[in-house]
N, C-alpha and C. Protein backbone atom coordinates (compact mmCIF):
# COMPACT_ATOMS: atom_id res chain seq x y z
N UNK A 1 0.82 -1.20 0.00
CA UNK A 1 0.00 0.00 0.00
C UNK A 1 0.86 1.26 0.00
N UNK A 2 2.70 1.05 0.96
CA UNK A 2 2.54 2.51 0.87
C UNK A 2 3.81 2.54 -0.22
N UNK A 3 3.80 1.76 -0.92
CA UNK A 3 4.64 1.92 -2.56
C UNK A 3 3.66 2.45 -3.41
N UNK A 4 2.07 1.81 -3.55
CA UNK A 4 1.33 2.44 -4.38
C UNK A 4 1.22 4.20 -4.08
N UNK A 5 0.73 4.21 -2.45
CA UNK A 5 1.27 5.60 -2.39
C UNK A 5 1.83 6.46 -2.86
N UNK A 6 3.27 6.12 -2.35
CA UNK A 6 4.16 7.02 -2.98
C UNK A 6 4.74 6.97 -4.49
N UNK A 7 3.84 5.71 -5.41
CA UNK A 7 4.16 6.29 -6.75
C UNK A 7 3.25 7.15 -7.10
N UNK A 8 2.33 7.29 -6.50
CA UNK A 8 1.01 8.44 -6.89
C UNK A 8 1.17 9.89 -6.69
N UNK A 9 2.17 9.70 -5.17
CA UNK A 9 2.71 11.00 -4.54
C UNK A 9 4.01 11.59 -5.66
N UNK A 10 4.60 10.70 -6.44
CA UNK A 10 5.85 10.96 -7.22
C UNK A 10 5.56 11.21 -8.53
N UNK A 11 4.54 10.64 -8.34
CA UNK A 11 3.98 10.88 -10.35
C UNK A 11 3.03 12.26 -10.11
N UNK A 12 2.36 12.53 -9.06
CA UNK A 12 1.67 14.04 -9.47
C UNK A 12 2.77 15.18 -8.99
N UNK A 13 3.64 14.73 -8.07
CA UNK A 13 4.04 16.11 -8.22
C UNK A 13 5.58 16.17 -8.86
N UNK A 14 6.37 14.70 -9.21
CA UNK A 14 7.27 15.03 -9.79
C UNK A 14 6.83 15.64 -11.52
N UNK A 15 5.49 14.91 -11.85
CA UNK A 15 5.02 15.17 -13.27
C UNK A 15 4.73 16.95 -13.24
N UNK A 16 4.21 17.29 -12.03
CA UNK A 16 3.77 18.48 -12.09
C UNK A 16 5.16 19.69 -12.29
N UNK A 17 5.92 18.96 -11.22
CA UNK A 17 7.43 19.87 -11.50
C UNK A 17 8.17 19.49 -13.23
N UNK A 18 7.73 18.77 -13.97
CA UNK A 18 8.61 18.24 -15.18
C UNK A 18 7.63 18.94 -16.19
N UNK A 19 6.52 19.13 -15.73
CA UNK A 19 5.96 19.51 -17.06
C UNK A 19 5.50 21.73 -16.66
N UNK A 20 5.60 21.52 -15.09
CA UNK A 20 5.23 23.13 -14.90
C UNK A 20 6.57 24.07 -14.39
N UNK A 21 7.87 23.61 -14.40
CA UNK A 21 8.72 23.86 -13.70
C UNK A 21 9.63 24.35 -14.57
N UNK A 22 10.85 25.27 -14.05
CA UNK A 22 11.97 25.39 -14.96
C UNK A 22 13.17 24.50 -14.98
N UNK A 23 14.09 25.10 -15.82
CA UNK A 23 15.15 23.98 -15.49
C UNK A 23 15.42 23.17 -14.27
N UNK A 24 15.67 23.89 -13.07
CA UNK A 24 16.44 22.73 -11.96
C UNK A 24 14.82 22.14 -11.19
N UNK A 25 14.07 22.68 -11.67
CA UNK A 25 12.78 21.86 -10.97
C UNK A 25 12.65 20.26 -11.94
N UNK A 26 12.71 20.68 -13.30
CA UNK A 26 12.85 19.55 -13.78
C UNK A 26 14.12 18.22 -13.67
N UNK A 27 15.23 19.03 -13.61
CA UNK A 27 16.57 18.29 -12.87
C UNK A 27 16.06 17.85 -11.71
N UNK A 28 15.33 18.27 -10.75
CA UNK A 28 15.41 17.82 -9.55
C UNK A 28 14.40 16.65 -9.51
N UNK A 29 12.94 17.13 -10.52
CA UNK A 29 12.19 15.41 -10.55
C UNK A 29 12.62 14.56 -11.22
N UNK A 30 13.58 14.79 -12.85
CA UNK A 30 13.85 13.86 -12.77
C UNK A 30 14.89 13.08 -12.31
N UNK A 31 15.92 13.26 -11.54
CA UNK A 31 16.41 12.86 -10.50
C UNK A 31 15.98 11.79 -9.77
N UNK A 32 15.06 12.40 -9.24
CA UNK A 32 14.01 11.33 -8.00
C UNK A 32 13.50 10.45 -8.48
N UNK A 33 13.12 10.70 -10.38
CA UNK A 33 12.21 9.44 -10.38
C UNK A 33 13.35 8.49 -10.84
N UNK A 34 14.77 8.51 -11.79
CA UNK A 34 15.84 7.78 -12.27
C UNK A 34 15.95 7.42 -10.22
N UNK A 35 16.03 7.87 -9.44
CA UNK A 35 16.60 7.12 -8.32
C UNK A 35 15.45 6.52 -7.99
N UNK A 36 14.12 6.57 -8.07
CA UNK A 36 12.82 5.44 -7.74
C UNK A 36 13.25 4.25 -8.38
N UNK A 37 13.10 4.85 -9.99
CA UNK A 37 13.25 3.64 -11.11
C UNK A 37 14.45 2.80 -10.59
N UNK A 38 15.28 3.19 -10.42
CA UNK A 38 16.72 2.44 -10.12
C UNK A 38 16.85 1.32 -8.60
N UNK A 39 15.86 1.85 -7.84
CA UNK A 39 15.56 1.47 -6.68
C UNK A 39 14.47 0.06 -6.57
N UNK A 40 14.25 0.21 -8.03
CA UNK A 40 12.69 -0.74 -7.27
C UNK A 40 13.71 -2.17 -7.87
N UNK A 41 14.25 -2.47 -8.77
CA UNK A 41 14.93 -3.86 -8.47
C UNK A 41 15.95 -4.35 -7.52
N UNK A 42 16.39 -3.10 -6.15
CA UNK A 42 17.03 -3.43 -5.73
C UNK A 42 16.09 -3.61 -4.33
N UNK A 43 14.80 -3.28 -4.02
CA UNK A 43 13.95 -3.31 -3.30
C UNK A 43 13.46 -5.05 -3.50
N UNK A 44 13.27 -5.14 -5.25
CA UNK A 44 12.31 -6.32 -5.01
C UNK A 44 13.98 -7.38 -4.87
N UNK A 45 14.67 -7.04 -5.07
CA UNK A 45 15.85 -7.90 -5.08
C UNK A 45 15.72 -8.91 -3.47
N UNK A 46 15.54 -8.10 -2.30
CA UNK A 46 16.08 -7.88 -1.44
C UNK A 46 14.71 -8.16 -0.10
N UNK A 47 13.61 -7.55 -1.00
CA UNK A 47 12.21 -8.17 0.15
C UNK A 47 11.94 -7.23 1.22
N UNK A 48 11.38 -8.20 1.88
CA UNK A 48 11.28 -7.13 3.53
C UNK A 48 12.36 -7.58 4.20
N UNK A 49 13.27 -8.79 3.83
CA UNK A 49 14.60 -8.76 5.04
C UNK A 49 15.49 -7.52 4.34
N UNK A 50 15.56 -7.24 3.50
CA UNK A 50 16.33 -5.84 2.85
C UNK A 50 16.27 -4.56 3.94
N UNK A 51 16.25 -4.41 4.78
CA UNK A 51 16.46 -3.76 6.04
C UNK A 51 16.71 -4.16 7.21
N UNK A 52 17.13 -5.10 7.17
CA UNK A 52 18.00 -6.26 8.05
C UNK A 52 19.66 -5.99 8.05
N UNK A 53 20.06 -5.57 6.83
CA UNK A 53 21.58 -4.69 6.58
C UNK A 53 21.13 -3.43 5.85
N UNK A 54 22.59 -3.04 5.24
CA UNK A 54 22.31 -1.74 4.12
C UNK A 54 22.25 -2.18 3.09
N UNK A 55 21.87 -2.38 2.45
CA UNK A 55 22.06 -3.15 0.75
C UNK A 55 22.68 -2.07 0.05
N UNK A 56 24.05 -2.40 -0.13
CA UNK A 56 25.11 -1.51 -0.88
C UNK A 56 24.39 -0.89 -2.02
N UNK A 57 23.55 -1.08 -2.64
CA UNK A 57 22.66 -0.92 -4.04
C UNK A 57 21.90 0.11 -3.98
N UNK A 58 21.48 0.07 -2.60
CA UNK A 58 20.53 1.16 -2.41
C UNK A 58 21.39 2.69 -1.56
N UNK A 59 22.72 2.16 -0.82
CA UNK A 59 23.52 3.14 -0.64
C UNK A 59 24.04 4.29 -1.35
N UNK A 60 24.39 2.99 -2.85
CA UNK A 60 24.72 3.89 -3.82
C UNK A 60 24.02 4.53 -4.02
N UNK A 61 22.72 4.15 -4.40
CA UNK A 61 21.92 4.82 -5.21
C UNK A 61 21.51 6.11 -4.50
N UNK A 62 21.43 5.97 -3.39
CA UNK A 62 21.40 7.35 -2.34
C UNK A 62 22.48 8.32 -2.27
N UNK A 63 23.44 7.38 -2.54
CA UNK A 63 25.00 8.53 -2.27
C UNK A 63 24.81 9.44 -3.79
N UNK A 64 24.67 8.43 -4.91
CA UNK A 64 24.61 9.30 -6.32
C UNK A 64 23.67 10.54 -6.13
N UNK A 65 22.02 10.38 -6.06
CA UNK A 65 21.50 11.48 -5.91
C UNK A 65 21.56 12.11 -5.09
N UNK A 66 22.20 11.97 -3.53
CA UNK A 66 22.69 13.63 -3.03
C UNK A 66 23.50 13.76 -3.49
N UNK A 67 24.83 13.29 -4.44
CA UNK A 67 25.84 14.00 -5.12
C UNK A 67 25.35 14.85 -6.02
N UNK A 68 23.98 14.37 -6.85
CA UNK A 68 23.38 15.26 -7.92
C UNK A 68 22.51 16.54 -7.22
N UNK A 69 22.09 16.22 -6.27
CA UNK A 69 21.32 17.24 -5.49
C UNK A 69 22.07 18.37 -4.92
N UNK A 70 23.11 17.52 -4.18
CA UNK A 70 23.97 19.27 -4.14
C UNK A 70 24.04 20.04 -5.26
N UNK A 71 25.07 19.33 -6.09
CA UNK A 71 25.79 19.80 -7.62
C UNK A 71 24.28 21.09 -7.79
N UNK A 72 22.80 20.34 -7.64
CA UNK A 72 21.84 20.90 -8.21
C UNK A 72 21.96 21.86 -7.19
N UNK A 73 21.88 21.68 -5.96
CA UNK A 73 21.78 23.46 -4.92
C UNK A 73 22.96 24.32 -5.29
N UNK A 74 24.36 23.67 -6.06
CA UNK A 74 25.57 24.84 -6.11
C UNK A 74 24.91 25.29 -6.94
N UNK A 75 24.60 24.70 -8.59
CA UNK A 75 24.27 25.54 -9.57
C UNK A 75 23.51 26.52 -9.96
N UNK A 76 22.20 26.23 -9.27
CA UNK A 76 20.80 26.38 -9.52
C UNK A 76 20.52 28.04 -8.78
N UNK A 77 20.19 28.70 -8.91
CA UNK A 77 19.50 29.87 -8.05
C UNK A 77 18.62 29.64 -7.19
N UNK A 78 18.00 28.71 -7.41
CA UNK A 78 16.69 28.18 -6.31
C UNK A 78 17.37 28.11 -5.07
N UNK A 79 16.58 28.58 -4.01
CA UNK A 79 16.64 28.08 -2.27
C UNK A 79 16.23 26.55 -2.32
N UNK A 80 15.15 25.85 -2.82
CA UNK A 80 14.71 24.78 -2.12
C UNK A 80 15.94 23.91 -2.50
N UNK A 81 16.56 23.95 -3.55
CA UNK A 81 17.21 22.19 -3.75
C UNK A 81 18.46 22.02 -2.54
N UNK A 82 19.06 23.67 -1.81
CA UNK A 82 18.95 23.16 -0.43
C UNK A 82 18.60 22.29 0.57
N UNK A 83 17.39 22.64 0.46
CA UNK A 83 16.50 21.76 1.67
C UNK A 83 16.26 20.12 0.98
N UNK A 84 16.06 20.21 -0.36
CA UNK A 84 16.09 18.57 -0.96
C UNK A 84 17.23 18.11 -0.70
N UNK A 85 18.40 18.73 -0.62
CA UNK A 85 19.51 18.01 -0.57
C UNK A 85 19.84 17.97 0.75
N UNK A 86 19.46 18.69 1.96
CA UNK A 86 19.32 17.94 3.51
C UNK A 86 18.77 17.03 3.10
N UNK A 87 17.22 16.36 3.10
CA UNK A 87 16.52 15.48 2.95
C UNK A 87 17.28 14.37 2.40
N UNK A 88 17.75 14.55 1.40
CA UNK A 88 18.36 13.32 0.76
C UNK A 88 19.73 13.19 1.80
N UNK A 89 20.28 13.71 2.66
CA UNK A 89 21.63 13.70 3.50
C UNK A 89 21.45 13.23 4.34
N UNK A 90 20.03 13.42 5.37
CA UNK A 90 19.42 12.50 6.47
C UNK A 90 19.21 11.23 5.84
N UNK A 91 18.81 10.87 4.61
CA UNK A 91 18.65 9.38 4.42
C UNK A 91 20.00 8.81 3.88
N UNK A 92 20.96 9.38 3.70
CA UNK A 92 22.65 8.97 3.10
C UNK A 92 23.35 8.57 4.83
N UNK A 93 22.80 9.53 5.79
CA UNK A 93 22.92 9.12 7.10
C UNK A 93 22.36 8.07 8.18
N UNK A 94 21.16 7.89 7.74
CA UNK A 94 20.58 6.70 8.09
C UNK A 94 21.27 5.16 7.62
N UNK A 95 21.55 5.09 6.26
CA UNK A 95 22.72 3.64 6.04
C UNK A 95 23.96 3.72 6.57
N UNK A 96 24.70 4.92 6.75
CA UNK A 96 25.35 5.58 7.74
C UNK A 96 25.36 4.44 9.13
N UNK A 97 24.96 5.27 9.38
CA UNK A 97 24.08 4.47 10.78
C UNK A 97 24.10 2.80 11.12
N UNK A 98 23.52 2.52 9.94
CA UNK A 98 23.18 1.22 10.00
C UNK A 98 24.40 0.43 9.71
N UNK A 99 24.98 0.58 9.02
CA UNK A 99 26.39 0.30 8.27
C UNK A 99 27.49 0.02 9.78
N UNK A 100 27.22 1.41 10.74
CA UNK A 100 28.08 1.08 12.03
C UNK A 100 27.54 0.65 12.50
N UNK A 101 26.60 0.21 13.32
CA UNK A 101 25.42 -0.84 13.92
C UNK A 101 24.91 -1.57 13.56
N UNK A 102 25.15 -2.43 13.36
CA UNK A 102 24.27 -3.86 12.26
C UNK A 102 23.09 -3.93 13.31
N UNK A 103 23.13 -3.90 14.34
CA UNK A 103 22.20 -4.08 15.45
C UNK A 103 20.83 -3.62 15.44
N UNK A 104 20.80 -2.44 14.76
CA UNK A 104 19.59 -1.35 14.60
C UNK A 104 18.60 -2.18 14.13
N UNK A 105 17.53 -1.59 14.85
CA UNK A 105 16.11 -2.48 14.41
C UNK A 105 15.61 -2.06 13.01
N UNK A 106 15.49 -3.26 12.35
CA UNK A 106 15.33 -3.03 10.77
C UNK A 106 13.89 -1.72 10.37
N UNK A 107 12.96 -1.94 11.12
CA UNK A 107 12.23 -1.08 11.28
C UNK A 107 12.34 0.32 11.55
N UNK A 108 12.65 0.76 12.27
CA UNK A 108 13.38 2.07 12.26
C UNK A 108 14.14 2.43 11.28
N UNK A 109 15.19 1.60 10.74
CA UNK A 109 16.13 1.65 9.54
C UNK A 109 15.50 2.18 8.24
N UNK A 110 14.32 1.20 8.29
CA UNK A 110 13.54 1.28 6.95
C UNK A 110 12.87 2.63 7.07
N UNK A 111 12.17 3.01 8.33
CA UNK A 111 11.12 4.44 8.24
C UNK A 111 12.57 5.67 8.17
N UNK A 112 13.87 5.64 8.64
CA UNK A 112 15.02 6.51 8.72
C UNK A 112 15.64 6.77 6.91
N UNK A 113 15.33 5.82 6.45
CA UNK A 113 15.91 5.64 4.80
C UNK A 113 14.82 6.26 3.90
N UNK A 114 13.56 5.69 4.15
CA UNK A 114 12.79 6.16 2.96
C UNK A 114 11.94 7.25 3.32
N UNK A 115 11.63 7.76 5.02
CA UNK A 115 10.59 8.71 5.16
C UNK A 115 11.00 10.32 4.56
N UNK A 116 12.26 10.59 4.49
CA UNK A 116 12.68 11.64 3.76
C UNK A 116 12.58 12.06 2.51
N UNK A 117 11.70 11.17 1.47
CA UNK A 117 11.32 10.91 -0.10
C UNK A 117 10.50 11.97 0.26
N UNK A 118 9.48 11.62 1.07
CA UNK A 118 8.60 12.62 0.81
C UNK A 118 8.22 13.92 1.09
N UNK A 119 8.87 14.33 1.24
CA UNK A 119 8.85 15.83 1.41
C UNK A 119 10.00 16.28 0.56
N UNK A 120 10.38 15.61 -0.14
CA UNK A 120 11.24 16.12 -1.35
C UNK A 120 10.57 16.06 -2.54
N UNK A 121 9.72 15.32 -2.73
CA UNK A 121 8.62 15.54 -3.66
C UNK A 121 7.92 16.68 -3.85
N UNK A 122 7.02 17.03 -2.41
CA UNK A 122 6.72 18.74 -2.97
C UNK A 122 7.38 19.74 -2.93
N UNK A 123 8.79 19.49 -2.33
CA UNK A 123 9.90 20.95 -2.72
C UNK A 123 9.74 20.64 -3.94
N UNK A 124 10.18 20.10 -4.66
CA UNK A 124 9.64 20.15 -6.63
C UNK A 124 8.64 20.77 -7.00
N UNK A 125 7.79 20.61 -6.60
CA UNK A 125 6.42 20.90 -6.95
C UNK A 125 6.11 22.24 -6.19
N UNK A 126 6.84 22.62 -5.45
CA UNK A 126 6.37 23.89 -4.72
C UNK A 126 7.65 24.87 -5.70
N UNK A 127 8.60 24.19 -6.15
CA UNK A 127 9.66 25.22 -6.50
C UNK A 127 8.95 25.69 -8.24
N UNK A 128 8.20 24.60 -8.92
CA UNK A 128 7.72 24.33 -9.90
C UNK A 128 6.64 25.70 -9.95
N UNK A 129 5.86 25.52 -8.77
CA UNK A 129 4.70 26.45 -8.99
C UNK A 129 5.38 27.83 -8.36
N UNK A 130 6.70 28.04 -7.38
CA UNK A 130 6.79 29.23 -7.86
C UNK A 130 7.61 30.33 -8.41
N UNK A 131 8.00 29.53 -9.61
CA UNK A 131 8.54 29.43 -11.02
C UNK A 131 7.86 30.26 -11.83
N UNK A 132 6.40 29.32 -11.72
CA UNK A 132 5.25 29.71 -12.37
C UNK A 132 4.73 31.00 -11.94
N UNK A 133 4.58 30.98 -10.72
CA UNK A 133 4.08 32.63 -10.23
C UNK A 133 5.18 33.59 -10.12
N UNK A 134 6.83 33.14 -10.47
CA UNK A 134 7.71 34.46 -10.88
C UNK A 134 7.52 35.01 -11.92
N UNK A 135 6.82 33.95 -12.79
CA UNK A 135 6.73 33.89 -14.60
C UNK A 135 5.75 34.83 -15.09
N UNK A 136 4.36 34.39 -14.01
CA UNK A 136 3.20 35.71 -14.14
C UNK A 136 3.25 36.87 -14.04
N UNK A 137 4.21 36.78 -13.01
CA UNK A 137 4.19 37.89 -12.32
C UNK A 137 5.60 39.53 -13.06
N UNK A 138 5.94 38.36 -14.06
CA UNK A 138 6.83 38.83 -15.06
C UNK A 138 8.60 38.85 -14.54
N UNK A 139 8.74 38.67 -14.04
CA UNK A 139 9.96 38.09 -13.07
C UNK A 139 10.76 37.25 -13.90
N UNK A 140 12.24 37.54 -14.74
CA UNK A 140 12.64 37.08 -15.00
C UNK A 140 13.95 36.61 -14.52
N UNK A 141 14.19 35.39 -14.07
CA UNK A 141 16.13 35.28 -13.48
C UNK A 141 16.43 33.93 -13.95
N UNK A 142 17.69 34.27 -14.19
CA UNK A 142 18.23 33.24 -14.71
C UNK A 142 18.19 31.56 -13.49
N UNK A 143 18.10 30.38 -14.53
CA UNK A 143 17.84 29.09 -13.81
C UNK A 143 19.47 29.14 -12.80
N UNK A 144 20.48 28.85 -13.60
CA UNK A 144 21.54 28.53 -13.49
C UNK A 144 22.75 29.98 -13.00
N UNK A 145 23.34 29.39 -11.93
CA UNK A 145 24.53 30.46 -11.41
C UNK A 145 25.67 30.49 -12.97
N UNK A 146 26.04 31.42 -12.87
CA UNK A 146 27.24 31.65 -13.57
C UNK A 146 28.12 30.45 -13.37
N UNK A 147 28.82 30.07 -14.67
CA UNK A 147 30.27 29.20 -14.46
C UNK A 147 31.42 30.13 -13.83
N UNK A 148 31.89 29.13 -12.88
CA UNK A 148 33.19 29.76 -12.48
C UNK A 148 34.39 29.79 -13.49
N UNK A 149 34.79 31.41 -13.27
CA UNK A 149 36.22 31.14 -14.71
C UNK A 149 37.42 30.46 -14.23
């Protein structure tokens, strides 16, 4: 139930940031959904004992997109991909965690790893719509910081 969830939660508002958003809103959903997509054979790989350790698979796959999520808060002008990229740092810290404690109750492990998805979903969708209301409002700034010379 709460996979169907959260593909419902990822498809309206990462779709909403990809199709209403500017550049790094769209970098930033699709991001999330290449790290869903990438995630779900290492989920079904692995079951419900798959939080019993860290499954290196899913480490990676966490370490890659906060590497892309920063990269996205240096470049980007936006405030939120900030705060997405905490979010994604508390769950890079949670296998963290687990990685030094094998001990940790898999339960906790599991709500410490994945409960941070969601609220990175509507920073997209909130950065998306107000994109949209800089846009109305005639507000023009550039997506992207300057390259460094």
């Amino acid at each position: 139930m709460s996979f169907l969830f959260f593909l419902l939660w990822l498809t309206l508002g990462c779709g909403y940031a990809l199709t209403r958003g500017g550049p790094p809103e769209r970098v930033a959903a699709g991001l999330m959904v290449a790290a869903f997509a990438a995630g779900i054979p290492v989920h079904m790989a692995f079951g419900a004992a798959g939080y019993r350790s860290a499954a290196l698979s899913a480490v990676a796959i966490d370490v890659l997109l906060l590497g892309a999520l920063i990269v996205l808060a240096w470049r980007s002008t936006r405030f939120w991909p900030l705060w997405m990229a905490a979010c994604q740092l508390t769950a890079v810290l949670s296998h963290i965690v687990k990685l030094v404690d094998p001990a940790m109750q898999a339960t906790g492990y599991a709500i410490q790893a994945q409960i941070w998805a969601y609220p990175m979903v509507p920073l997209a969708a909130i950065g998306a719509w107000r994109f949209r209301r800089r846009l109305r409002a005639g507000v023009i700034e550039p997506a992207w910081k300057p390259a460094l010379a």
